[in-house]
C-alpha atoms as a PDB file:
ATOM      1  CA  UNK A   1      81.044 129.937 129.553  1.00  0.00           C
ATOM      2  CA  UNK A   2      80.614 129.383 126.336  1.00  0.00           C
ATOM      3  CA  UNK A   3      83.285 126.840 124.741  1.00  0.00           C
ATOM      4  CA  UNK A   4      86.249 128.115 122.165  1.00  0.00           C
ATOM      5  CA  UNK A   5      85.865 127.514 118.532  1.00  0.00           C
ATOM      6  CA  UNK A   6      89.049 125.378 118.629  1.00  0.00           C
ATOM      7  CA  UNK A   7      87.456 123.450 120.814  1.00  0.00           C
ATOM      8  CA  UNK A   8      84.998 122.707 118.638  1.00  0.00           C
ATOM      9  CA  UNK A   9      86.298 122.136 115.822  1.00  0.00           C
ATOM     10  CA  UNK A  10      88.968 119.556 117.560  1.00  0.00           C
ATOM     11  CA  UNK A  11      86.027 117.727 119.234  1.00  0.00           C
ATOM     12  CA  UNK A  12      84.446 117.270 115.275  1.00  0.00           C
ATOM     13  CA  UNK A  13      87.984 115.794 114.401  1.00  0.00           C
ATOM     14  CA  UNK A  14      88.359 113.639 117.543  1.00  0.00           C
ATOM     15  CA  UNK A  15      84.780 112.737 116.598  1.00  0.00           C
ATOM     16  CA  UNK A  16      85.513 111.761 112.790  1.00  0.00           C
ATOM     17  CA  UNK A  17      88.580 110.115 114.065  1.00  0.00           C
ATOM     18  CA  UNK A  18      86.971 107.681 116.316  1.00  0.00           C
ATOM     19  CA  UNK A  19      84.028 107.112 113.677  1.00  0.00           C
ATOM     20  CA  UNK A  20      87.470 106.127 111.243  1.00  0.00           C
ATOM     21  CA  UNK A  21      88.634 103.516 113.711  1.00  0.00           C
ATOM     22  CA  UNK A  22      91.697 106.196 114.147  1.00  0.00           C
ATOM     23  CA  UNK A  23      91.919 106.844 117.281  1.00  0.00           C
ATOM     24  CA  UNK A  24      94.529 105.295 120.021  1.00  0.00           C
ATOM     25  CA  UNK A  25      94.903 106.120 123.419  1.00  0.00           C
ATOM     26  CA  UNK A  26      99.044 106.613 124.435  1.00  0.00           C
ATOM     27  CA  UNK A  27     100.978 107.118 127.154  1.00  0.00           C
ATOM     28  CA  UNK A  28     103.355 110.603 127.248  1.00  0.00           C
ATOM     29  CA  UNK A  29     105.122 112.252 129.662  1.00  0.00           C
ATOM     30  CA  UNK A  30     103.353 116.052 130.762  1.00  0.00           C
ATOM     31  CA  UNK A  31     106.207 118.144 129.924  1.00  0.00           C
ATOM     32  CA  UNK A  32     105.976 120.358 133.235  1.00  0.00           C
ATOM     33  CA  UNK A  33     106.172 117.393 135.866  1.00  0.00           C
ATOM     34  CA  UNK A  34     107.477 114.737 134.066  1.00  0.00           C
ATOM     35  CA  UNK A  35     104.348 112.385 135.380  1.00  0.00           C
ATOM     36  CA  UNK A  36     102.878 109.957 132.813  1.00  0.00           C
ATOM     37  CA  UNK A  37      99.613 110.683 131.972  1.00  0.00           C
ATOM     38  CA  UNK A  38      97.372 109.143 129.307  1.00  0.00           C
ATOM     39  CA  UNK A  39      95.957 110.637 126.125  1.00  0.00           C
ATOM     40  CA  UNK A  40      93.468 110.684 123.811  1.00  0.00           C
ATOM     41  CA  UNK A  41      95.444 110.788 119.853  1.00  0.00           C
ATOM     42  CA  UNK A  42      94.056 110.538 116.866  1.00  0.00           C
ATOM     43  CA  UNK A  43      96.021 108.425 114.061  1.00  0.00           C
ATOM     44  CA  UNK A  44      97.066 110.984 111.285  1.00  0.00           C
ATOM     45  CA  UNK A  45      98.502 109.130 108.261  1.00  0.00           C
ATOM     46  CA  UNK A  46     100.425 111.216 106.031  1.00  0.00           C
ATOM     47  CA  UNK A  47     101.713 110.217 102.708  1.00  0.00           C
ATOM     48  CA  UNK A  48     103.574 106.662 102.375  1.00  0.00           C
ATOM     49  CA  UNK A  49     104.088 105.224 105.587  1.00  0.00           C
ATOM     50  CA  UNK A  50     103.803 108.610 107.756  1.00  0.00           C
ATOM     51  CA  UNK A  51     101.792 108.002 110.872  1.00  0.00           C
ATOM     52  CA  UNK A  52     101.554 110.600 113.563  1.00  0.00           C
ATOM     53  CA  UNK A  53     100.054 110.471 116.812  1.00  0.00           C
ATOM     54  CA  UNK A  54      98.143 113.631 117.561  1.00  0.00           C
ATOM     55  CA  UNK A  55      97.378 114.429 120.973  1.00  0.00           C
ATOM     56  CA  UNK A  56      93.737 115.696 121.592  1.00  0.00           C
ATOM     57  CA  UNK A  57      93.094 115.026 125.183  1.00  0.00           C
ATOM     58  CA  UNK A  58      94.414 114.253 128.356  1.00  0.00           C
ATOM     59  CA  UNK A  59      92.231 110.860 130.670  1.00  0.00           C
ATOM     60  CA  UNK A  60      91.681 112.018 133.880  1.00  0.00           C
ATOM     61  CA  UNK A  61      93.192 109.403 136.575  1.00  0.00           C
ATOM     62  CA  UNK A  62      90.411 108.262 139.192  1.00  0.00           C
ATOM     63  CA  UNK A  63      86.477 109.304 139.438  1.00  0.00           C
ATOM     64  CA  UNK A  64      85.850 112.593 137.385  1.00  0.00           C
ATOM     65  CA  UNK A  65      83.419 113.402 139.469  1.00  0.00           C
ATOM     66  CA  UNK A  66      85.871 114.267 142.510  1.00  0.00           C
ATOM     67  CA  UNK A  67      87.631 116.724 139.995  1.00  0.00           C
ATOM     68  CA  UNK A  68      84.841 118.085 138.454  1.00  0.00           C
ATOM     69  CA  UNK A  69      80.908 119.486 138.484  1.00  0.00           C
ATOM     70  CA  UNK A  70      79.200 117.890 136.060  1.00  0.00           C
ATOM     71  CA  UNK A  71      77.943 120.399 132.953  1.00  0.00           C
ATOM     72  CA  UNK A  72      74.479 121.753 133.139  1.00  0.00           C
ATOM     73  CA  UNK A  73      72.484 123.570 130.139  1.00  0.00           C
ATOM     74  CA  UNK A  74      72.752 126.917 130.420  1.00  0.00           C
ATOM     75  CA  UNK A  75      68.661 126.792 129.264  1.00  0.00           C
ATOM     76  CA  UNK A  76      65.639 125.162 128.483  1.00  0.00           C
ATOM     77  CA  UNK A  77      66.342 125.010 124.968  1.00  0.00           C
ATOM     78  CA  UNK A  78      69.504 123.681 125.486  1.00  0.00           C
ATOM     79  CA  UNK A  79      68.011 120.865 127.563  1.00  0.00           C
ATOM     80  CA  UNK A  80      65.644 120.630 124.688  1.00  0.00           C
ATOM     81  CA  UNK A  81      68.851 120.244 122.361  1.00  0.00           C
ATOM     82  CA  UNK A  82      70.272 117.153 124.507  1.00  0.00           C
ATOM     83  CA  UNK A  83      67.103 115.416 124.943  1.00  0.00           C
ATOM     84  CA  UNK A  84      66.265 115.529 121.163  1.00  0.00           C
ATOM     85  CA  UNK A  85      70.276 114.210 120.571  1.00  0.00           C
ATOM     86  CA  UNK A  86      69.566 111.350 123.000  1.00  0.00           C
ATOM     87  CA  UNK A  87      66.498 110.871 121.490  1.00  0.00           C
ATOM     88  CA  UNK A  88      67.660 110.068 117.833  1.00  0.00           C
ATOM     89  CA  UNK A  89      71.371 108.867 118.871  1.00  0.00           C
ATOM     90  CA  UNK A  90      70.271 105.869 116.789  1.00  0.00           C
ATOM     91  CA  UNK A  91      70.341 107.946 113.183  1.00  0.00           C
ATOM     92  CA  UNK A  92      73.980 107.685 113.759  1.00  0.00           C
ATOM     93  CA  UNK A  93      76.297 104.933 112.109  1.00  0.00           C
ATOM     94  CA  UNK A  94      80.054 104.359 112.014  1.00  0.00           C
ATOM     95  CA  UNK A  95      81.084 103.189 108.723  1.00  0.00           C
ATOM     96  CA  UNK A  96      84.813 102.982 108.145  1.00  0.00           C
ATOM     97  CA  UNK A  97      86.909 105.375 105.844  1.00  0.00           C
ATOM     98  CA  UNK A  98      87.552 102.702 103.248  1.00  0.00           C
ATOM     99  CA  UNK A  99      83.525 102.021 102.871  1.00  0.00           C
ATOM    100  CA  UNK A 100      82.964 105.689 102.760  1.00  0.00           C
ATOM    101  CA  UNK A 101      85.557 106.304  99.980  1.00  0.00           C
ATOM    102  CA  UNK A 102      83.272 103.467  97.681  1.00  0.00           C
ATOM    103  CA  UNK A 103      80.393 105.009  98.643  1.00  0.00           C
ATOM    104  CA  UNK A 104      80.843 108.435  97.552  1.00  0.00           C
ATOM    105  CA  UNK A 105      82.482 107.216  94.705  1.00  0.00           C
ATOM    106  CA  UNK A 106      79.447 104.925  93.642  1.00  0.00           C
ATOM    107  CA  UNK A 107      77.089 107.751  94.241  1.00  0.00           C
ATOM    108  CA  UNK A 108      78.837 110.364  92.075  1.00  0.00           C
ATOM    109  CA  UNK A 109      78.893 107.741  89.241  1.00  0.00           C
ATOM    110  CA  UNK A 110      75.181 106.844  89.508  1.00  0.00           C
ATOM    111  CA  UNK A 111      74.335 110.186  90.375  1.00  0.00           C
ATOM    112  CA  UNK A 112      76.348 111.612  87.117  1.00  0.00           C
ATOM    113  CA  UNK A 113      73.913 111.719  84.034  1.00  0.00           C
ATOM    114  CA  UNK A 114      70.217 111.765  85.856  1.00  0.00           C
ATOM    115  CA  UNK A 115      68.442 114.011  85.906  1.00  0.00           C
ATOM    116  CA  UNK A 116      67.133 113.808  89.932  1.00  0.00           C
ATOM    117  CA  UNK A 117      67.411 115.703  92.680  1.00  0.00           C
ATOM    118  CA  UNK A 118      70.324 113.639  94.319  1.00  0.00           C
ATOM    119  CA  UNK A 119      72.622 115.449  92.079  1.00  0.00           C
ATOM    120  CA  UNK A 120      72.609 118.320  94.807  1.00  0.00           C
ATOM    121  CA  UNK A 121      72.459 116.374  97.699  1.00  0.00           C
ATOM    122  CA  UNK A 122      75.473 114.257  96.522  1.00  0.00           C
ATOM    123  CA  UNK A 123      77.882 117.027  95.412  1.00  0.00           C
ATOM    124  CA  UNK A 124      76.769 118.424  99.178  1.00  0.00           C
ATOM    125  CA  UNK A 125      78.081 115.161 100.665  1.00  0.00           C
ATOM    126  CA  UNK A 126      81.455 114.604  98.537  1.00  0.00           C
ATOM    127  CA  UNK A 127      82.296 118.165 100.041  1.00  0.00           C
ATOM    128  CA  UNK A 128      81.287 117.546 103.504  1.00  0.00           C
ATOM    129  CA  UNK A 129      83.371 114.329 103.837  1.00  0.00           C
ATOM    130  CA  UNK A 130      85.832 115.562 101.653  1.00  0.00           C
ATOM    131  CA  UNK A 131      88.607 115.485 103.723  1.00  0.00           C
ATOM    132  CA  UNK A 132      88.369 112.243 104.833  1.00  0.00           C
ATOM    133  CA  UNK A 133      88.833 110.622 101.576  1.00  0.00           C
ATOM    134  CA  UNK A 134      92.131 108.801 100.231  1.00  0.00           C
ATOM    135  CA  UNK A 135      94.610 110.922  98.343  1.00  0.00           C
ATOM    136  CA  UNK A 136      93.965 108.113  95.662  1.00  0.00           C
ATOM    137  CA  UNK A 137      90.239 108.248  95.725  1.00  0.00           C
ATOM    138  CA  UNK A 138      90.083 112.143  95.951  1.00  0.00           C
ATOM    139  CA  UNK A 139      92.004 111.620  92.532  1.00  0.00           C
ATOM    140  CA  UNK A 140      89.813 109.300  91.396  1.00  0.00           C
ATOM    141  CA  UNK A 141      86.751 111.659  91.523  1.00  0.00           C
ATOM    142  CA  UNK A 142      88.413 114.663  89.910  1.00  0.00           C
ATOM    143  CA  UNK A 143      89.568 112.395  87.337  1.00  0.00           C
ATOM    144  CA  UNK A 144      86.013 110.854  86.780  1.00  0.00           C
ATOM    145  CA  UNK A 145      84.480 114.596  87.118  1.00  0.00           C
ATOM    146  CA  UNK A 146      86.777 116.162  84.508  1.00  0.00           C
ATOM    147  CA  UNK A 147      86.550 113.348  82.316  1.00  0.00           C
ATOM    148  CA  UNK A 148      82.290 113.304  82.059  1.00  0.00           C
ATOM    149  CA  UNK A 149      82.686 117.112  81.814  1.00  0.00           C
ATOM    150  CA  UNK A 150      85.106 117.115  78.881  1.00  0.00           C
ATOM    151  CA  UNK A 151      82.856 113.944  77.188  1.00  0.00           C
ATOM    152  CA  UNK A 152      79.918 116.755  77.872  1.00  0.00           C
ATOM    153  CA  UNK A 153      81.009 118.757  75.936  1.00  0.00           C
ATOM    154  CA  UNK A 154      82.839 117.396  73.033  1.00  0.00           C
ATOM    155  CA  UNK A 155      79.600 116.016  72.727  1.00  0.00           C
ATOM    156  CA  UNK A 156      77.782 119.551  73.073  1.00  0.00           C
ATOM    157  CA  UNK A 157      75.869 118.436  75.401  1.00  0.00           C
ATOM    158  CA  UNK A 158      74.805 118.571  79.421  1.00  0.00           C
ATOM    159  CA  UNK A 159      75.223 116.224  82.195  1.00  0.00           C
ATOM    160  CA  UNK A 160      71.601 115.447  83.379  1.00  0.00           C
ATOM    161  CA  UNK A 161      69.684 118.740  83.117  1.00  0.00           C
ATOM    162  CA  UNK A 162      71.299 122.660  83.141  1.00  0.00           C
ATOM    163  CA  UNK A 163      70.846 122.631  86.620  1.00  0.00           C
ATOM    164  CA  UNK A 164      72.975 119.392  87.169  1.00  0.00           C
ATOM    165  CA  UNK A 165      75.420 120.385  84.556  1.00  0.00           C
ATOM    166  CA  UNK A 166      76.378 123.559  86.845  1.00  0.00           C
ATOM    167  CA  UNK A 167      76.125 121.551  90.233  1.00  0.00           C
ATOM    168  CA  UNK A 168      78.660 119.124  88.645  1.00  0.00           C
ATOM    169  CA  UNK A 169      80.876 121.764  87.076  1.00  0.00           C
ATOM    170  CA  UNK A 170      81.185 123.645  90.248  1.00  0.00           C
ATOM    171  CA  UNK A 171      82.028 120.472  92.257  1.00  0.00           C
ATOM    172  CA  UNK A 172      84.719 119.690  89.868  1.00  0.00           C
ATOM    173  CA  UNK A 173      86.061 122.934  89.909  1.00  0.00           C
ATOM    174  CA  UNK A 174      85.517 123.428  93.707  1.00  0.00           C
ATOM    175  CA  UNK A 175      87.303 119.596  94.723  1.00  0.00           C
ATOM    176  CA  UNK A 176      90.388 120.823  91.995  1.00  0.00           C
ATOM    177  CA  UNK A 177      91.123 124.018  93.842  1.00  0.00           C
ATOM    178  CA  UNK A 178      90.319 122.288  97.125  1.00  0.00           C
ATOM    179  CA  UNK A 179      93.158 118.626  95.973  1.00  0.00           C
ATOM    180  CA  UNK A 180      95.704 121.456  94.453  1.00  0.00           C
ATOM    181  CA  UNK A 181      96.119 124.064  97.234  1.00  0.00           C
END
């Protein structure tokens, strides 16, 4: 069986969540029985002092493995998949929202002007993590992104070489649609 997009995609946000330090785990009520069971939320903070507690999934009560067959790979190459995840778990870090908001911040500024590959690679991670940034800091980078543009090219000139100049203008451009919509 092979598992639902949704499913996916909420395990990536449940995963991002607990990376965040946003993640709780709550008591509700199951709305059929009435039984308390315990869940799995992740903290969404909206604007001001908005928090919402959105359920992902449900703890199951006891030994799982009285409930449940444990999954198998489907394959070979899946099994080859898993082993090679186990095998470089350790590339993974947890580094909080607040530190990632500086550090994407830093690297667009040193990033803006060079001429170097990690012009590409940067504009490549401000999108990925996109999301996840502060309203404030999401600002912050448009503003500092139209600004260098517009100093560009009063100046009639390019930031780092063409190739950077178009990386850079399409970030801006993509990020503005992106903040506005």
């Amino acid at each position: 069986m092979a598992l639902p997009n949704g499913h996916k995609t909420n395990f990536d946000v449940l995963t991002h969540a607990f990376a965040s330090g946003r993640v709780v785990l709550a008591e509700c009520a199951n709305k059929q029985t009435g039984e308390p069971v315990a869940i799995v939320c992740a903290i969404n903070q909206g604007d001001g002092d908005n928090v919402n507690l959105v359920p992902f999934a449900e703890m199951l009560a006891g030994d799982p493995f009285e409930y449940l067959n444990p999954p198998a790979p489907a394959s070979s190459f899946e099994l080859d998949q898993l082993q090679e995840l186990a095998a470089n778990s350790y590339r993974r870090a947890v580094i909080s929202i607040e530190d990632l908001d500086t550090m994407l911040f830093s690297s667009i500024r040193y990033a803006m002007g060079r001429m170097t590959y990690v012009v590409s690679d940067t504009a490549e991670i401000v999108r990925a993590y996109w999301k996840y940034l502060s309203k404030p800091r999401r600002e912050q980078i448009i503003t500092e992104l139209r600004n260098e543009l517009e100093r560009a090219a009063r100046e009639n000139r390019l930031i780092g070489m063409e190739m950077d100049h178009e990386v850079w203008q399409k970030l801006y451009d993509d990020l503005l649609k992106e903040f506005l919509a």
